[in-house]
Protein backbone atom coordinates (compact mmCIF):
# COMPACT_ATOMS: atom_id res chain seq x y z
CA UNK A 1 0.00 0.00 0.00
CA UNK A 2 1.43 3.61 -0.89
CA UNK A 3 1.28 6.40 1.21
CA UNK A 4 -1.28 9.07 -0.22
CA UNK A 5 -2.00 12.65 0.00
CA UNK A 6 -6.09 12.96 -1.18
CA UNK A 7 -7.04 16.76 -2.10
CA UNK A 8 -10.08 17.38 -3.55
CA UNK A 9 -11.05 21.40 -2.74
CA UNK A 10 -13.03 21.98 -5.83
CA UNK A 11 -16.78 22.75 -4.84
CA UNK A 12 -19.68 21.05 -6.72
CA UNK A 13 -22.65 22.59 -7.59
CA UNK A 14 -25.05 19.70 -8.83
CA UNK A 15 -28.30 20.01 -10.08
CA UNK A 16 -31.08 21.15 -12.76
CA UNK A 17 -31.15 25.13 -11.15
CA UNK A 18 -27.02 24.66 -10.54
CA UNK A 19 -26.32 27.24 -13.22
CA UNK A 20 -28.41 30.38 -11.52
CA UNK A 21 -25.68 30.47 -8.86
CA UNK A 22 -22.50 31.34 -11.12
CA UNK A 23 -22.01 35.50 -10.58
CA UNK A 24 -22.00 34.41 -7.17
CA UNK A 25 -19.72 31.69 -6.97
CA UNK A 26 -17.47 33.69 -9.69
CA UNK A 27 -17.41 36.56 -6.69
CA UNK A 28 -16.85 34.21 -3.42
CA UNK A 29 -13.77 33.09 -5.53
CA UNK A 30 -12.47 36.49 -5.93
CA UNK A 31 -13.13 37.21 -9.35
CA UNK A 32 -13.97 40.47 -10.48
CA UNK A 33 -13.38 40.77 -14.29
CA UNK A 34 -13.88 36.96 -16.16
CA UNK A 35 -12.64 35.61 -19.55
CA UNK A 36 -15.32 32.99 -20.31
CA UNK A 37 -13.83 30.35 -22.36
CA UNK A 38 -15.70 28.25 -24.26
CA UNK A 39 -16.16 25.66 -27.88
CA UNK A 40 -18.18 26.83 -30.61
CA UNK A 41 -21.42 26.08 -31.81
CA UNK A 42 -23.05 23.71 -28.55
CA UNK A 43 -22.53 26.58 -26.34
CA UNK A 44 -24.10 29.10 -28.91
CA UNK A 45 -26.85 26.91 -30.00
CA UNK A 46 -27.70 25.56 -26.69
CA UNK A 47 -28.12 29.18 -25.14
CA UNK A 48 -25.88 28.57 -22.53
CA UNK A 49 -23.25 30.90 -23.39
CA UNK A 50 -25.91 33.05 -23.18
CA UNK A 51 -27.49 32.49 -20.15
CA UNK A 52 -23.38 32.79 -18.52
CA UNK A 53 -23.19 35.86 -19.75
CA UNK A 54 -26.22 37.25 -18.64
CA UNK A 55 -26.35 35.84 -15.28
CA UNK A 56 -22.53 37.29 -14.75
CA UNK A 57 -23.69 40.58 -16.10
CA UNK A 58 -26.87 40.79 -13.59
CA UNK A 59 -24.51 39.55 -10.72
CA UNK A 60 -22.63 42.56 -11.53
CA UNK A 61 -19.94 40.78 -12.88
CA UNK A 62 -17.64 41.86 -15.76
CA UNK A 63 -16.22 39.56 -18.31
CA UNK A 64 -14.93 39.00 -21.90
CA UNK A 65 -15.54 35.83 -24.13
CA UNK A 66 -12.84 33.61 -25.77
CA UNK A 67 -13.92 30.98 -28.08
CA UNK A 68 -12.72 28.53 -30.65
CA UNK A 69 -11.39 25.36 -28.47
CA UNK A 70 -11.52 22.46 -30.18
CA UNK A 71 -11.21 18.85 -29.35
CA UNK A 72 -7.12 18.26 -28.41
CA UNK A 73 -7.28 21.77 -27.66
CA UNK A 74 -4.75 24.08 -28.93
CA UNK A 75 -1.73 25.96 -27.77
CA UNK A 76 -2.22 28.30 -30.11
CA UNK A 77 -5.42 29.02 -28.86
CA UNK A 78 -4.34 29.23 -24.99
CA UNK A 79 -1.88 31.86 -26.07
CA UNK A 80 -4.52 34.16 -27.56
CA UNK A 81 -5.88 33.66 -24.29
CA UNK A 82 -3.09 34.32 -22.10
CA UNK A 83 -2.33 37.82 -23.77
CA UNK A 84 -5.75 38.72 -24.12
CA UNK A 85 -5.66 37.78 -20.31
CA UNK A 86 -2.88 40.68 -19.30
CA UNK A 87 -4.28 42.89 -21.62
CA UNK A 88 -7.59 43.64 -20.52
CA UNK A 89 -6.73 42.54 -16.82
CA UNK A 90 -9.13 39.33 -16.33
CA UNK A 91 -8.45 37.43 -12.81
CA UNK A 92 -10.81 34.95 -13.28
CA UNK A 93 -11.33 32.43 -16.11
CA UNK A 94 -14.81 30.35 -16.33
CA UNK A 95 -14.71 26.91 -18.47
CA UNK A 96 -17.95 26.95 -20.11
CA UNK A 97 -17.68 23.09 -21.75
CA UNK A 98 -16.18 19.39 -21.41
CA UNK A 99 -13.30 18.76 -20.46
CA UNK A 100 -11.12 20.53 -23.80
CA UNK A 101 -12.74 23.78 -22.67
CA UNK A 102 -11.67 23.43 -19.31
CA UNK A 103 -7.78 22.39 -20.08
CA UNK A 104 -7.71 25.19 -22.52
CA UNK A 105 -8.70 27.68 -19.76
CA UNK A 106 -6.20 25.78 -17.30
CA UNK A 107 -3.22 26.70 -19.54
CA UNK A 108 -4.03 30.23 -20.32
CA UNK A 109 -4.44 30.81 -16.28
CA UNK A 110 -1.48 29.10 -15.63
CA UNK A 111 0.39 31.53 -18.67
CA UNK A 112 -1.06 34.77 -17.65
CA UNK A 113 1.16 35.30 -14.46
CA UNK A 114 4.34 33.27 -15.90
CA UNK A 115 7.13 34.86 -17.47
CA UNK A 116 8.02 32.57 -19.70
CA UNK A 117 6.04 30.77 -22.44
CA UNK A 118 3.41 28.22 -20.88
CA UNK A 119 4.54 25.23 -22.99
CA UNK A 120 7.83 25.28 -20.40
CA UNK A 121 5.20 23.56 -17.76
CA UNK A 122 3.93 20.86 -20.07
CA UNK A 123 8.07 20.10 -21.96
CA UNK A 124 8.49 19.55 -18.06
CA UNK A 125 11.04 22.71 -17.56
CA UNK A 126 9.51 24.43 -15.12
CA UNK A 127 6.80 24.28 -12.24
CA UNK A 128 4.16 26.57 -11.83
CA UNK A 129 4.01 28.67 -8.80
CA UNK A 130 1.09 30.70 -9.19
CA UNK A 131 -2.25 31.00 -12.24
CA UNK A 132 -5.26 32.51 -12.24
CA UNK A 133 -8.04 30.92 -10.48
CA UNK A 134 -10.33 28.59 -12.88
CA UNK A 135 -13.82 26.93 -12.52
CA UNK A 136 -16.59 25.80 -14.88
CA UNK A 137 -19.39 24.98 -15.44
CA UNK A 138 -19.48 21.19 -17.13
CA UNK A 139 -21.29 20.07 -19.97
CA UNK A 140 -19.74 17.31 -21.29
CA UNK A 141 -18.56 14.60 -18.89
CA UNK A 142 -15.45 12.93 -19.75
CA UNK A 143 -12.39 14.17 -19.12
CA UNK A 144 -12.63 14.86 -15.23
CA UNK A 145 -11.08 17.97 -15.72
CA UNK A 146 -13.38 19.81 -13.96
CA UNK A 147 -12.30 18.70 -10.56
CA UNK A 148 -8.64 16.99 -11.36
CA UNK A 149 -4.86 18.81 -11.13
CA UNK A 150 -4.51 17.25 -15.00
CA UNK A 151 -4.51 19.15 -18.43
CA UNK A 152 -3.33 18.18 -21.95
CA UNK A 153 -2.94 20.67 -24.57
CA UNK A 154 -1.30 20.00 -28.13
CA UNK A 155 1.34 22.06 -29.80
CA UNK A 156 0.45 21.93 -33.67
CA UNK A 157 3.97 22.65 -34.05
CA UNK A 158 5.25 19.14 -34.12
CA UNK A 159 1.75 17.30 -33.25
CA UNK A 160 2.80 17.09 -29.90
CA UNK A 161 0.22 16.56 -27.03
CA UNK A 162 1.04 16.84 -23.93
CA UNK A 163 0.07 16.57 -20.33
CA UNK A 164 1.33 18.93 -17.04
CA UNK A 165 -0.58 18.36 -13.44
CA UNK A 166 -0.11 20.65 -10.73
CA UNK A 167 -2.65 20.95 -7.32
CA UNK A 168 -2.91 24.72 -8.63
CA UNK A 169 -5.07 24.10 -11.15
CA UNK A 170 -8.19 22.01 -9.62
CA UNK A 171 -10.96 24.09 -10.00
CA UNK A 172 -12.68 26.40 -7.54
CA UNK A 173 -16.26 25.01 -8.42
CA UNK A 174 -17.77 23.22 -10.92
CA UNK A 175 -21.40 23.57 -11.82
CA UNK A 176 -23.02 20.38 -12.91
CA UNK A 177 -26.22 20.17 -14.61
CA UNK A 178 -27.79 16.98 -15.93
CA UNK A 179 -29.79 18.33 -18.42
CA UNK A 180 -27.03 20.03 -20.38
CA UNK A 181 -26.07 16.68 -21.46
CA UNK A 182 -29.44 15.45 -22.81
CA UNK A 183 -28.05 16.23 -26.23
CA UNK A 184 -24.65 15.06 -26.42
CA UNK A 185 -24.47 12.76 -29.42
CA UNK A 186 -24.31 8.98 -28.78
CA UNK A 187 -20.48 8.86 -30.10
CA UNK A 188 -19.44 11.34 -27.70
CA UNK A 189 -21.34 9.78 -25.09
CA UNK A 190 -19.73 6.63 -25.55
CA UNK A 191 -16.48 8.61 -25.76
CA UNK A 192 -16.85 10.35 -22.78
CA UNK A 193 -17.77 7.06 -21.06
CA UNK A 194 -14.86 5.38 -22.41
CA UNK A 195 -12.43 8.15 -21.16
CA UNK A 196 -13.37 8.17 -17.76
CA UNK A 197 -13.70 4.76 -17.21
CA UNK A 198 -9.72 4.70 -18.12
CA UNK A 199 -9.24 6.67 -15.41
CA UNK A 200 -10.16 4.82 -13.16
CA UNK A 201 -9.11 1.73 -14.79
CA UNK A 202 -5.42 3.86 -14.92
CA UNK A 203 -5.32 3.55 -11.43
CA UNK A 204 -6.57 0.01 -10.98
CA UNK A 205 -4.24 -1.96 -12.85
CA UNK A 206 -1.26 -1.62 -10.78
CA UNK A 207 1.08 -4.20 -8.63
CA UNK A 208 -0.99 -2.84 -5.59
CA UNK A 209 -3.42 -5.23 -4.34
CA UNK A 210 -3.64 -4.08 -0.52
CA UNK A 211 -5.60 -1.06 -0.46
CA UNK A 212 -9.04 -3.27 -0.50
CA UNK A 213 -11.39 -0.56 0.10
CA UNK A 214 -10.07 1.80 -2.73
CA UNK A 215 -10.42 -1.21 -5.25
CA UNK A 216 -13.89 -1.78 -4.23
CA UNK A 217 -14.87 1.87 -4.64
CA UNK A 218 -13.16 1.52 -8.23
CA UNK A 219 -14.94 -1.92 -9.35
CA UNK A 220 -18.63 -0.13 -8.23
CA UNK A 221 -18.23 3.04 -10.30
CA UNK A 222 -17.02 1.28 -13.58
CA UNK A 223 -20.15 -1.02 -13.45
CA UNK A 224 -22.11 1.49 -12.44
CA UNK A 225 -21.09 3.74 -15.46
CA UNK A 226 -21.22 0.47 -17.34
CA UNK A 227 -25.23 0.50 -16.87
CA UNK A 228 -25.76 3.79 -16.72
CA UNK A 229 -24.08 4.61 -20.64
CA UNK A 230 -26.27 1.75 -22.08
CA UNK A 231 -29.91 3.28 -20.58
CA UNK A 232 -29.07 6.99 -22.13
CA UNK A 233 -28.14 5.79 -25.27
CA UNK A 234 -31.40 4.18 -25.11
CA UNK A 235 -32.97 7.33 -23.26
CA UNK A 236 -30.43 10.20 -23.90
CA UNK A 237 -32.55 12.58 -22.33
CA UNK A 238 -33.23 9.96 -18.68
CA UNK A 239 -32.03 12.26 -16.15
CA UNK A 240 -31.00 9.87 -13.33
CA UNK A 241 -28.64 8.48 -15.75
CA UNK A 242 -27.29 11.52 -17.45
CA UNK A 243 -26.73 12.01 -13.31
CA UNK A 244 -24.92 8.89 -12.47
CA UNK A 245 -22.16 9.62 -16.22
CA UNK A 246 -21.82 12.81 -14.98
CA UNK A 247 -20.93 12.71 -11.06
CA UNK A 248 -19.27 9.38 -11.98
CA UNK A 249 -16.82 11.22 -14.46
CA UNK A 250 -15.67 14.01 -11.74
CA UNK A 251 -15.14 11.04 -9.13
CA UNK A 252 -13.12 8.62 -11.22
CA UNK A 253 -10.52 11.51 -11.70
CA UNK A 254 -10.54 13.75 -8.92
CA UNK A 255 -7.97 10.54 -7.17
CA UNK A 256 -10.10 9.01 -5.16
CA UNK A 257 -9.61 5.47 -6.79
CA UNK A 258 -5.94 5.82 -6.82
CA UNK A 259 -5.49 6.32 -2.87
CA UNK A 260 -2.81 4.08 -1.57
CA UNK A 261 -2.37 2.78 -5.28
CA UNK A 262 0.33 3.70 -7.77
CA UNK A 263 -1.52 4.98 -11.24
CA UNK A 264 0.11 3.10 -13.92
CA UNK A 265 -1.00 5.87 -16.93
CA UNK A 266 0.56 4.13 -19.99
CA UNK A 267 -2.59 3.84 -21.85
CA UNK A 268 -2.87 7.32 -21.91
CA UNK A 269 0.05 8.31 -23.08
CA UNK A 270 0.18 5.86 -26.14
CA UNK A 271 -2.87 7.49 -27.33
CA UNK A 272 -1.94 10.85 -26.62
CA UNK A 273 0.40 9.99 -30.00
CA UNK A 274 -2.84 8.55 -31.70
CA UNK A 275 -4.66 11.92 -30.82
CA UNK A 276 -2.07 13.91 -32.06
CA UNK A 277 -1.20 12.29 -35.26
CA UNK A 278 -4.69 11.34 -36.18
CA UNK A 279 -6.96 14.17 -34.42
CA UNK A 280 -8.58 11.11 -33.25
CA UNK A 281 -11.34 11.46 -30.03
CA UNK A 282 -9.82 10.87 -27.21
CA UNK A 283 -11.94 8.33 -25.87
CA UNK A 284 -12.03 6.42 -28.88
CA UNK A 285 -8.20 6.27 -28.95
CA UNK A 286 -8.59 4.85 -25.37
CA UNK A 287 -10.39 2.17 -26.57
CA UNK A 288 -8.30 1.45 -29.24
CA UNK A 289 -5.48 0.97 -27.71
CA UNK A 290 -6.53 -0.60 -24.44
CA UNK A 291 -7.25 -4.08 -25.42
CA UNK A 292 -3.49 -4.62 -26.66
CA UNK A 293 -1.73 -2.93 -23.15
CA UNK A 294 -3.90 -5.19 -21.35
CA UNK A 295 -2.60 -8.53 -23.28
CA UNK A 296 0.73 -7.19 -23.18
CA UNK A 297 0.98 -6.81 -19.47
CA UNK A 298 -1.62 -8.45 -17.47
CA UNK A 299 1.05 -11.22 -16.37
CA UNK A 300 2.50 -8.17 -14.37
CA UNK A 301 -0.38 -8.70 -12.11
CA UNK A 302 -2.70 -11.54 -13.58
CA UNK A 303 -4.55 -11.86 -10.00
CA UNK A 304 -5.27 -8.18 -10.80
CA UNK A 305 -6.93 -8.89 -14.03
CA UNK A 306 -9.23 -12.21 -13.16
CA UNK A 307 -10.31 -9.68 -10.79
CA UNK A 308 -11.79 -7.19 -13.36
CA UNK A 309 -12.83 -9.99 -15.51
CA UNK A 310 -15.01 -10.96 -13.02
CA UNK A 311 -16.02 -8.43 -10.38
CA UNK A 312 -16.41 -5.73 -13.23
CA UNK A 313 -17.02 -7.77 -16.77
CA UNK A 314 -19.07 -10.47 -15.07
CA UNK A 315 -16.94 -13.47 -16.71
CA UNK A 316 -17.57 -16.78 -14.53
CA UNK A 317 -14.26 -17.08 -12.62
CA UNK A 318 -12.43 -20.24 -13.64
CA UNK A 319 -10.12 -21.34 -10.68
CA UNK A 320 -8.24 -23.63 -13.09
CA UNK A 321 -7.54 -21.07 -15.39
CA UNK A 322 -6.71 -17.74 -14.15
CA UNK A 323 -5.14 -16.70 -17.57
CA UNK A 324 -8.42 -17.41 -19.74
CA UNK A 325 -10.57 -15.76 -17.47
CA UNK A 326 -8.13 -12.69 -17.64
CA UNK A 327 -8.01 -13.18 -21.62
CA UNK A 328 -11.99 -13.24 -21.51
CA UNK A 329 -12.21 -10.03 -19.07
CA UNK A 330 -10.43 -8.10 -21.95
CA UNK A 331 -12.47 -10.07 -25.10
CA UNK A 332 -15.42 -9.01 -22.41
CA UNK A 333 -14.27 -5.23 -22.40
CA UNK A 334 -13.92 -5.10 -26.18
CA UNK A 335 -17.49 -6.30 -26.63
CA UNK A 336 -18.44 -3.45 -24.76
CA UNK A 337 -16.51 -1.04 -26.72
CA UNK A 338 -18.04 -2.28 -29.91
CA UNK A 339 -21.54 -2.67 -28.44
CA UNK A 340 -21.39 1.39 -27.38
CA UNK A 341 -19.90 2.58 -30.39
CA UNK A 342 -16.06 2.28 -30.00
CA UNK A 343 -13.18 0.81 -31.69
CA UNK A 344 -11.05 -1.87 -30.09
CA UNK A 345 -7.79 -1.04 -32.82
CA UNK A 346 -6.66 1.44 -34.82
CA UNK A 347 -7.72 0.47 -38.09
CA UNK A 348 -11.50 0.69 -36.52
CA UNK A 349 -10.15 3.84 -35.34
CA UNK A 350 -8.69 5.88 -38.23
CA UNK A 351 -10.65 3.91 -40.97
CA UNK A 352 -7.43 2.29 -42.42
CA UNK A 353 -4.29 0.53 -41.77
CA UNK A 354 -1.60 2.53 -40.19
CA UNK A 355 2.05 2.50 -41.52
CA UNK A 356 5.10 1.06 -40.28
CA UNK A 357 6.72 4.47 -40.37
CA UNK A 358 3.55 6.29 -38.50
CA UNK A 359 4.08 3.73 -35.83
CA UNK A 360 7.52 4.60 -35.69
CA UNK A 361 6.55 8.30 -35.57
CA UNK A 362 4.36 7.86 -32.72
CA UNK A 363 6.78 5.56 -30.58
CA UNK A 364 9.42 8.06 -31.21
CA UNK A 365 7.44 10.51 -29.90
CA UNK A 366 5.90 8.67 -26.84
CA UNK A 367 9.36 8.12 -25.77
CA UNK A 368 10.60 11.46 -26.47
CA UNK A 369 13.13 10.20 -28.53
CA UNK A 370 14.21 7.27 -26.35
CA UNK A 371 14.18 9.66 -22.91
CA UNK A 372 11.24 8.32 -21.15
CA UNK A 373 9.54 4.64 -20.29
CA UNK A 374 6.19 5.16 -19.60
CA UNK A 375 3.60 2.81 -17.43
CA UNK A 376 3.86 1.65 -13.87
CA UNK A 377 2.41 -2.16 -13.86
CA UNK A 378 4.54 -2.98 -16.50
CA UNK A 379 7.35 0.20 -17.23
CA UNK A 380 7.19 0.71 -21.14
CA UNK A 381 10.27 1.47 -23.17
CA UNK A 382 10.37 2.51 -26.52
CA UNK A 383 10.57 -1.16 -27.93
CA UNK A 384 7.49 -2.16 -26.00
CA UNK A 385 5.77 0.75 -27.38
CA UNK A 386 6.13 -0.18 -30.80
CA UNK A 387 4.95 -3.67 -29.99
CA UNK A 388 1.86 -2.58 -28.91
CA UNK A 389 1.00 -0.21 -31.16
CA UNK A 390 1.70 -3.54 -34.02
CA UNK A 391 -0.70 -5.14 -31.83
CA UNK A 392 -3.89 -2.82 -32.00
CA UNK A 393 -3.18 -1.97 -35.76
């Protein structure tokens, strides 16, 4: 069992009349002049943007807008933001989105005070000390930005994406409502769902098997989520469920299923390549890739995986045969993927085969050119990159 510091100080504000409360939430955080950050046409069409906007302006607060993120949000983007940060003095920066949204506004609050140029914190060259205080209010649940310490932004220069966590940047609230979810398309649903069942499943899938009562939390929220994605693609507009995907999302990344666990991480940063090469969805590329870590490692810690198969997958545990039942946890997993929508390889994924050479290209990256092994239950050097990447072609 690993020691384990648990800090969770963002404040959630759940609920169908969750929005009405945002000037003053905005003001008990100390902001006084707001950049609201947001996508493009959801926010617009929805009338949310609106509705911001003119709830901050009747709570007497000030603000500017800043739109344009995209999925794999942009640095480019986040450095529009940061100057037009200093120049009109904002101190406060609303997320009005998923989780994109939200790490776009994360890296423009963490550039506005820095000196340098923000990309230092994410290359890894420098920590930061102070940012601009960030909250949001959620509308698509995925990412678990909205109440982690994690953001990923990509550099276009290069097709790098990237990841930099620091306590600084967990939000000061997030307001959660349901209903803005009701029409969320069923791929990015399924997306979503994929993405932060990873998170969790990140943190499970480790050579830790004494902290009992965090694995237990971790094993009820993926088959919770696990029901709850097949009833509102059924019912996209059943608000119990929309409920259960969206608190489940914050929970599965704000580390409370990695207490006294180490986080292991690896499928993340394989498709953080697959993201950036391909502009794939994030969640998809999860679900790409995962099937062929899982064969790849799961004798790290085969105990580990009979115990997914069947606690979370519902595969009849045979005692004889700890290895099948592991192998048929993971076929189990991929006929979930498939039966919500997602791809289980990359071909599925990008609508082709990939190249020898864009594998290379990715593994090259992923390793930073031979710098870094990635992965905790089984540590990942370039080689075993590669591998894997052949294996969910």
């Amino acid at each position: 069992m690993k020691d384990f510091n648990f800090y969770a100080p963002t404040e959630v504000v759940f609920g169908e009349n969750s929005e009405e409360q945002v000037a003053q939430l905005v003001k008990k955080y100390g902001g006084t002049k707001v950049l609201v950050h947001y996508g493009g046409k959801s926010a617009i069409k929805s009338g949310l943007l609106d509705k911001m906007c003119r709830l901050l302006k009747e709570g007497g607060v000030e603000f500017l807008t800043l739109g344009g993120v995209v999925p794999n949000p942009r640095l480019s983007l986040a450095r529009q933001g940061i100057e037009l940060c200093r120049k009109e003095g904002i101190d406060f920066i609303l997320a009005v989105g998923g989780g994109s949204v939200i790490d776009s506004a994360k890296c423009i609050a963490y550039g506005v005070p820095y000196e340098g140029d923000v990309w230092d914190f994410y290359l890894g060259k420098d920590q930061a000390k102070k940012m601009l205080p960030v909250a949001c209010v959620l509308t698509i649940p995925a990412a678990g930005s909205e109440m982690s310490e994690a953001s990923v932004i990509t550099n276009e220069d290069g097709d790098i994406k990237l990841g930099y966590s620091n306590n600084l940047s967990r939000p000061k609230f997030a307001i959660m409502n349901p209903k803005r979810t009701f029409t969320l398309p069923p791929y990015q649903t399924a997306a979503g769902v994929t993405d932060m069942m990873m998170h969790t499943m990140e943190r499970y899938f480790t050579k830790d098997d004494d902290m009992d009562f965090t694995t237990d939390i971790a094993e009820a929220m993926l088959r919770n989520i696990k029901n709850a994605v097949f009833a509102v693609l059924k019912n996209p507009e059943d608000y119990r469920y929309r409920a259960q995907i969206m608190w489940g999302g914050s929970l599965m990344h704000n580390g409370l299923t990695g207490c006294g666990v180490a986080d292991d991480w690896a499928t993340h940063q394989l498709e953080h390549e697959l993201s950036a090469m391909f502009d794939a969805t994030h969640g998809a590329g999860l679900a790409a890739i995962w099937p062929s870590w899982a064969r790849y490692t799961m004798h790290e810690n085969l105990r580990r995986f009979v115990r997914f198969a069947v606690n979370v997958m519902d595969v009849p545990n045979d005692f004889t045969d700890p290895e099948g039942t592991a192998l048929k946890g993971i076929e189990a997993m991929e006929r979930f993927y498939h039966a919500i929508g997602m791809p289980i390889n990359i071909h599925e994924l990008i609508g082709r085969d990939i190249t020898d050479e864009e594998i290379k290209e990715m593994t090259r990256k992923c390793c930073q050119d031979g710098r870094r092994s990635i992965g905790c239950l089984k540590v990942l050097k370039a080689e075993d990159m590669e591998r894997i990447y052949h294996m969910a072609k």
